[in-house]
C-alpha atoms as a PDB file:
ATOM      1  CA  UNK A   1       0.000   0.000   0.000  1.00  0.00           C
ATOM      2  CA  UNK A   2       2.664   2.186   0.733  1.00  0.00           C
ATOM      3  CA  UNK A   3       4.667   1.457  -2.600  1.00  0.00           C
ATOM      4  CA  UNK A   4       1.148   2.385  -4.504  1.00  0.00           C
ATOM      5  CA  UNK A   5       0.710   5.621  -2.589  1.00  0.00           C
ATOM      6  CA  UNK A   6       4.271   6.601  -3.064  1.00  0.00           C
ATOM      7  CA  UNK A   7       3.566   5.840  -7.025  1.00  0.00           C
ATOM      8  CA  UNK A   8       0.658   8.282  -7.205  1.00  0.00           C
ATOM      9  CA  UNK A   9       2.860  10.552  -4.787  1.00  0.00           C
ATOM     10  CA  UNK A  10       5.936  10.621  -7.443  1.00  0.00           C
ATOM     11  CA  UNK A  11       3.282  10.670 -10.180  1.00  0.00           C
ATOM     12  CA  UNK A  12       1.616  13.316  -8.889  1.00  0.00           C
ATOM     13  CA  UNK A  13       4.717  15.792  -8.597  1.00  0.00           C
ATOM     14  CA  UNK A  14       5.679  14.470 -12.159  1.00  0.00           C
ATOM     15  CA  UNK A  15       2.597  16.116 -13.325  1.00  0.00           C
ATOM     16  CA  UNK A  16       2.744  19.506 -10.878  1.00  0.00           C
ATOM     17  CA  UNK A  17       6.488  19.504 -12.525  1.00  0.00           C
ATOM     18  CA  UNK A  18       4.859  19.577 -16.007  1.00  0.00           C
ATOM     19  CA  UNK A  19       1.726  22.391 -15.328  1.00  0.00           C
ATOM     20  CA  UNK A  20       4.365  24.298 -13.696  1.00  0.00           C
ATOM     21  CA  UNK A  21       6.959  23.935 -16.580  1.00  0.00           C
ATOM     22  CA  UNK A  22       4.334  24.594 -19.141  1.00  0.00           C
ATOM     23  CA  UNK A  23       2.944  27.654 -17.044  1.00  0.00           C
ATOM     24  CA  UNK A  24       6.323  29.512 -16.644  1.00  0.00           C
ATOM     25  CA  UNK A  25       7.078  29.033 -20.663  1.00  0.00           C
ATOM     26  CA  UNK A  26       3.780  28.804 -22.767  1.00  0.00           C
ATOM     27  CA  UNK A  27       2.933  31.662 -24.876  1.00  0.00           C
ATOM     28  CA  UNK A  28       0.564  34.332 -23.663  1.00  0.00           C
ATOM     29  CA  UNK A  29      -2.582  35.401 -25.974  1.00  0.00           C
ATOM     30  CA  UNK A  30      -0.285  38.408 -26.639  1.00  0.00           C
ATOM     31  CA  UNK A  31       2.686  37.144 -27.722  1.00  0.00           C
ATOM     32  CA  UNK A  32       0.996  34.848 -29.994  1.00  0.00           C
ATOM     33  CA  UNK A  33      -1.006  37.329 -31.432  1.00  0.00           C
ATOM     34  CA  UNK A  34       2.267  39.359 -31.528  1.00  0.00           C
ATOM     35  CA  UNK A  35       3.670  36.469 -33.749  1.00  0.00           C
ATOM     36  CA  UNK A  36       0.237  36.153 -35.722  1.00  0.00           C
ATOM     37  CA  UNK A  37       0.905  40.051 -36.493  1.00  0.00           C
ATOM     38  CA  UNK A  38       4.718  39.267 -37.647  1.00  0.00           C
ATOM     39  CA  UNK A  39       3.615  36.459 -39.833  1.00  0.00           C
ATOM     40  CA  UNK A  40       0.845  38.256 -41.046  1.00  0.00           C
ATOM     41  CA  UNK A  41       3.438  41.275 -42.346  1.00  0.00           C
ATOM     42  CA  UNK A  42       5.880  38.872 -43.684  1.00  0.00           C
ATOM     43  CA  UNK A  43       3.151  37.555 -45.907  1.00  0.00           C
ATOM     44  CA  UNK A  44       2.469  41.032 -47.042  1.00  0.00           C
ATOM     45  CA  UNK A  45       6.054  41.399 -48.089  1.00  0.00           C
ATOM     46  CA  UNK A  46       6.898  38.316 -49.379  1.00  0.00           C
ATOM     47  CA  UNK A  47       3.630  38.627 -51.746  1.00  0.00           C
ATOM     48  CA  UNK A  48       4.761  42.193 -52.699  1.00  0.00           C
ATOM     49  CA  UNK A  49       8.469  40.971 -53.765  1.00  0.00           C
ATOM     50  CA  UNK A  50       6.434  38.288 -55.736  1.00  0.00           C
ATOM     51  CA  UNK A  51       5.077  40.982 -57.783  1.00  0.00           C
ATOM     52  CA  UNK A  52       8.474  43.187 -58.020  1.00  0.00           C
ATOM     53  CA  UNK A  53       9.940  39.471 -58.917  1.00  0.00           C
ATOM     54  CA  UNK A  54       6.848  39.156 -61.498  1.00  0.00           C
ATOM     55  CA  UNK A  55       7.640  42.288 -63.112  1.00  0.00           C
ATOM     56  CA  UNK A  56      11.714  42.090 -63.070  1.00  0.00           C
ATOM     57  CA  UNK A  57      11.180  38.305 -65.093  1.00  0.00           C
ATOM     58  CA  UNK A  58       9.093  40.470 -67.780  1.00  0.00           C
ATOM     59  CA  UNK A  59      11.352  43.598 -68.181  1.00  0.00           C
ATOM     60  CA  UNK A  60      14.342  41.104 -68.656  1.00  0.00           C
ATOM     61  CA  UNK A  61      12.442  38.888 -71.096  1.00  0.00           C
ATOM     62  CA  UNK A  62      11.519  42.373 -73.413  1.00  0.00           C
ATOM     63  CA  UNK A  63      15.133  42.991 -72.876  1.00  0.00           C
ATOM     64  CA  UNK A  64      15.715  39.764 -74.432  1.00  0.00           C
ATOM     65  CA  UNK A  65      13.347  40.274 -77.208  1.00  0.00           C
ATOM     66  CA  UNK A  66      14.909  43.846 -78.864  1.00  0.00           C
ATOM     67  CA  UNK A  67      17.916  42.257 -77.951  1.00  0.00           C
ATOM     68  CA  UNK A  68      20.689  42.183 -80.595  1.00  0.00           C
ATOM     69  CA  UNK A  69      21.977  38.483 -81.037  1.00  0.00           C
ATOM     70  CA  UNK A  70      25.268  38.050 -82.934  1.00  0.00           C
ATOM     71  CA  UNK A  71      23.952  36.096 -85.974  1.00  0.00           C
ATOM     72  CA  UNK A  72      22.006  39.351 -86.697  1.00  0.00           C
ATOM     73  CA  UNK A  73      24.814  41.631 -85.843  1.00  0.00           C
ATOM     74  CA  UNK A  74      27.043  39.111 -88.456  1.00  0.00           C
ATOM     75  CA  UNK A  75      24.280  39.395 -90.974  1.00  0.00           C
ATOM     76  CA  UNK A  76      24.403  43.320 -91.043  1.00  0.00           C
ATOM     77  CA  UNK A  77      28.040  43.625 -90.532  1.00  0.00           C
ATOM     78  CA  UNK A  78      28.722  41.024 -93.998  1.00  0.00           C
ATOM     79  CA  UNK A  79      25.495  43.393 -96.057  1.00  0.00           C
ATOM     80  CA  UNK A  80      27.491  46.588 -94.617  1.00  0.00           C
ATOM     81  CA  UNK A  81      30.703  45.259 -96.152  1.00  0.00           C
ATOM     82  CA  UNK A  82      29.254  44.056 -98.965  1.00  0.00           C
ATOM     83  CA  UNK A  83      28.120  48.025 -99.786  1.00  0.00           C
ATOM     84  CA  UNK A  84      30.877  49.542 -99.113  1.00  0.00           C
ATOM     85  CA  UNK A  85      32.923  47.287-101.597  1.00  0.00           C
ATOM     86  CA  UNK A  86      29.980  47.664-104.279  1.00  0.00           C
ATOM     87  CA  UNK A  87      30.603  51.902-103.648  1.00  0.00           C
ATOM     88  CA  UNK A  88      34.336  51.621-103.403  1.00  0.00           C
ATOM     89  CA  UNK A  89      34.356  49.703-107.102  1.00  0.00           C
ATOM     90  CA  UNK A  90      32.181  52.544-108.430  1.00  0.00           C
ATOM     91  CA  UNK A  91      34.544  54.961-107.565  1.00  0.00           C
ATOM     92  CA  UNK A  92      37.418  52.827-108.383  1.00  0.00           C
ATOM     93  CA  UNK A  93      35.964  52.345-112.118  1.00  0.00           C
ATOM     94  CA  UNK A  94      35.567  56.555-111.962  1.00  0.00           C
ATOM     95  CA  UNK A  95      39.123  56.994-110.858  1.00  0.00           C
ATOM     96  CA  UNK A  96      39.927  54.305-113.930  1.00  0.00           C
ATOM     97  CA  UNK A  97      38.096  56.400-116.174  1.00  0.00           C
ATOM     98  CA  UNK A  98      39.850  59.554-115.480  1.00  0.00           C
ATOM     99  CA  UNK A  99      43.564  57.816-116.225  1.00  0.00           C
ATOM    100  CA  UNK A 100      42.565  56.737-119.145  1.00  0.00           C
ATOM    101  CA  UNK A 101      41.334  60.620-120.062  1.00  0.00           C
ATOM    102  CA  UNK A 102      44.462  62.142-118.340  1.00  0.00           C
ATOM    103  CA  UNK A 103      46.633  59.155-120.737  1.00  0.00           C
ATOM    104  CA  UNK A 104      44.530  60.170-124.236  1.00  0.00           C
ATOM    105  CA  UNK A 105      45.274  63.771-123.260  1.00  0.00           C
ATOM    106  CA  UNK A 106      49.073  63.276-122.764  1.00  0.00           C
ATOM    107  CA  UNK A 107      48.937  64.168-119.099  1.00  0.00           C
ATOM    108  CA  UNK A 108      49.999  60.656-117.923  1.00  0.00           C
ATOM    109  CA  UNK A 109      52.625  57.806-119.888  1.00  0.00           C
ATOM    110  CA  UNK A 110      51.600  54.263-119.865  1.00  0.00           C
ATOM    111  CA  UNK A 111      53.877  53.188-116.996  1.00  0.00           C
ATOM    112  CA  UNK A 112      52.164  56.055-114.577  1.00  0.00           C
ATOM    113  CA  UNK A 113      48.696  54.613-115.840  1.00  0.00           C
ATOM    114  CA  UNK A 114      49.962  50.883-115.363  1.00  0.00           C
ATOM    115  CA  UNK A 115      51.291  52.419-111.891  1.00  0.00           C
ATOM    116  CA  UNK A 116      48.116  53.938-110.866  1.00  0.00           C
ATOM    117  CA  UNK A 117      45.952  50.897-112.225  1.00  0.00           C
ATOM    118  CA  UNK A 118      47.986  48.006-110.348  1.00  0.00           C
ATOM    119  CA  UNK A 119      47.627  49.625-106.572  1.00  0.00           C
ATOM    120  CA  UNK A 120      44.820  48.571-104.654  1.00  0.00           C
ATOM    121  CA  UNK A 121      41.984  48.351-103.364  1.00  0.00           C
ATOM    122  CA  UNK A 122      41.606  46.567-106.914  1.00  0.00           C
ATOM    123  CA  UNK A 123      44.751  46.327-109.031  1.00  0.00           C
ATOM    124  CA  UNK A 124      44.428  45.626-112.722  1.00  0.00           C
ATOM    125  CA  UNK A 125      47.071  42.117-113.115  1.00  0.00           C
ATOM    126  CA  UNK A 126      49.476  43.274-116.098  1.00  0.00           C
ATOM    127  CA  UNK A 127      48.748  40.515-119.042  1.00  0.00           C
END
């Protein structure tokens, strides 16, 4: 009898241990509805950087669209070249034509105009 009593004596300050413990550290109604509040606000700014986020992913994908890629910037660098060779042959033909004036007018000898045709950008190959 005395072994059962001391049982249910040992149980007994087991459980005042426990509604003590939980007493001096369980959460007021304030401090959780201090936490409630935090939680609440971190929701509020988490869902705003979700929309800053939303709005950064589409400003980088019109970035991406007008973007230049370097296939195009090849494309238009090889037409660009191809124009300025097409001009620089034009004007090459007009400087032709005015050595062969200059050489029916006796200004220039055939070596000067053989000279003058065989420098670049497009020499004339002596045959």
């Amino acid at each position: 009898m005395k072994k059962i009593k001391a049982k249910k004596q040992d149980k007994t300050e087991e459980i005042l241990e426990i509604v003590s413990f939980i007493k001096d550290n369980a959460v007021t109604h304030e401090e959780f509805n201090g936490l409630v509040g935090e939680v609440s606000g971190l929701a509020g700014e988490v869902g705003g950087l979700t929309g800053r986020l939303g709005k950064v992913e589409s400003d980088i994908m019109v970035i991406k669209a007008e973007m230049v890629t370097k296939d195009y910037l090849d494309d238009k660098l090889a037409d660009l070249r191809g124009d300025l060779v097409v001009l620089t042959r034009k004007e090459d033909g007009k400087v032709k034509e005015l050595v062969k004036i200059l050489q029916s007018k006796k200004v220039l000898n055939k070596s000067e105009v053989k000279r003058i045709f065989s420098m670049p950008p497009f020499p004339e190959l002596a045959l």
